[in-house]
Protein backbone atom coordinates (compact mmCIF):
# COMPACT_ATOMS: atom_id res chain seq x y z
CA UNK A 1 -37.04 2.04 2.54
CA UNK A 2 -39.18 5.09 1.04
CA UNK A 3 -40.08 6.07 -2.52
CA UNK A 4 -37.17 8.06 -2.86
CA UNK A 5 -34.48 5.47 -1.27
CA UNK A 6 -35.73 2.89 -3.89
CA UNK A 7 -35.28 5.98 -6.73
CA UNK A 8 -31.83 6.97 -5.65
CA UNK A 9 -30.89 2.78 -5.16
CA UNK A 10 -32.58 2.13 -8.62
CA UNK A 11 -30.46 4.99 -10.23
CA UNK A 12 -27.36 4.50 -8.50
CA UNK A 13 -27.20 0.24 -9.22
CA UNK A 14 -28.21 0.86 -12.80
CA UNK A 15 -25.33 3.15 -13.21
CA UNK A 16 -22.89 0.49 -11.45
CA UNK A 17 -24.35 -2.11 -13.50
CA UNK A 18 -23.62 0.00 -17.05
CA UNK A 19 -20.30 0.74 -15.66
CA UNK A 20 -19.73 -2.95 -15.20
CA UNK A 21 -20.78 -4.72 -18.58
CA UNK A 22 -18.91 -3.69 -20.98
CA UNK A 23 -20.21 -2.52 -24.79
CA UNK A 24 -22.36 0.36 -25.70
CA UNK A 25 -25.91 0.39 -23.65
CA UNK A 26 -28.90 2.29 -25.16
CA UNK A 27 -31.06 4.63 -23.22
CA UNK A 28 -30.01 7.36 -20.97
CA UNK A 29 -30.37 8.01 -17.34
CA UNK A 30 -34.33 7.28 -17.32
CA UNK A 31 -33.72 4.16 -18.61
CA UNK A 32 -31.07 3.54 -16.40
CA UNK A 33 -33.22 4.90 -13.83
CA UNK A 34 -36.33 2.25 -14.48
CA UNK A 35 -33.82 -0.88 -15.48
CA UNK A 36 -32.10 -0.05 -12.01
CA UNK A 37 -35.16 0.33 -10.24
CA UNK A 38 -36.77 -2.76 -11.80
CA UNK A 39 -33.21 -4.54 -11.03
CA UNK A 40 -33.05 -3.56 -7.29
CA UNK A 41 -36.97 -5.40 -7.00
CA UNK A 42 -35.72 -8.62 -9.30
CA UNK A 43 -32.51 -8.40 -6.85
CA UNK A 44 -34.22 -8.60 -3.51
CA UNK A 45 -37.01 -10.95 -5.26
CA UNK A 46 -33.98 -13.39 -5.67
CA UNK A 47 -32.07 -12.71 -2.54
CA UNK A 48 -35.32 -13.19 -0.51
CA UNK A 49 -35.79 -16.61 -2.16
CA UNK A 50 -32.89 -17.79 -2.16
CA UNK A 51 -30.43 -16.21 0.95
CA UNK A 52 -33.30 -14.80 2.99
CA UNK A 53 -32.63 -11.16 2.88
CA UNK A 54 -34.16 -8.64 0.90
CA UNK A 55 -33.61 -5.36 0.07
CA UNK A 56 -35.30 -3.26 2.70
CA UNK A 57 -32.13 -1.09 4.04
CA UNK A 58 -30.98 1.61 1.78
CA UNK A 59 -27.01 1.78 4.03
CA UNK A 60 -27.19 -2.57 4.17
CA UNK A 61 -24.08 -4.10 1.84
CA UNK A 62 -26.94 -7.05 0.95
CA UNK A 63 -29.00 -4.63 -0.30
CA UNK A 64 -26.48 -2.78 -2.57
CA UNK A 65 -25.11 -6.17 -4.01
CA UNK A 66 -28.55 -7.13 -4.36
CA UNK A 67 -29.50 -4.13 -6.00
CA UNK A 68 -26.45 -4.17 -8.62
CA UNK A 69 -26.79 -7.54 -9.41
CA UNK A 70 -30.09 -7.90 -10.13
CA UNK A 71 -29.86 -4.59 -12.72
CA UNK A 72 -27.37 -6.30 -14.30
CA UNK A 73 -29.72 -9.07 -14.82
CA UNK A 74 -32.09 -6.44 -16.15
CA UNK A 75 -29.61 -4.52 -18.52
CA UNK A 76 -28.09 -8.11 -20.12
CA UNK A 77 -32.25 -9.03 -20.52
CA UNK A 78 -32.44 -5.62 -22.24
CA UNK A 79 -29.81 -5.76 -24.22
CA UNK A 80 -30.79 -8.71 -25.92
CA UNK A 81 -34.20 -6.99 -26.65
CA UNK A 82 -32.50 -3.73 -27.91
CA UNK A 83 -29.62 -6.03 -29.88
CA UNK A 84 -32.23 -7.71 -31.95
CA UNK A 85 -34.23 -4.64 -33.15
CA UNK A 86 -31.42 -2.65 -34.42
């Protein structure tokens, strides 16, 4: 998967993953942009350690659930971080 792909995957499971936990998230879509991004690489870290698959097809189901779950990871991390400055 290309620059782009992991872009448009990063921004796309970020969104899913704001849509999914509920409460109010700080940052807007660059943020949701880098926490998906960063997700989608934490998510095919884990699913290549622990499954075997990775994320490497942008169109692959794995790769999608991958991608989601590991920005949720991400955003629940960051919203710890963000909780305990305000």
């Amino acid at each position: 998967m290309g620059f782009i792909g992991w872009i448009v995957l990063g921004l796309i499971a970020g969104a899913i993953a704001k849509a999914i936990l509920p409460g109010k998230q700080g940052g807007g879509w660059i943020m949701t942009l880098l926490l998906g991004v960063v997700g989608a690489i934490i998510g095919g870290w884990i699913g290549s350690a622990i499954f075997d698959v990775g994320v490497d097809k942008f169109w692959s189901l794995s790769s999608w659930l991958l991608a989601i779950g590991g920005a949720l990871i991400v955003l629940v991390i960051w919203g710890f971080i963000t909780k305990k400055r305000a």
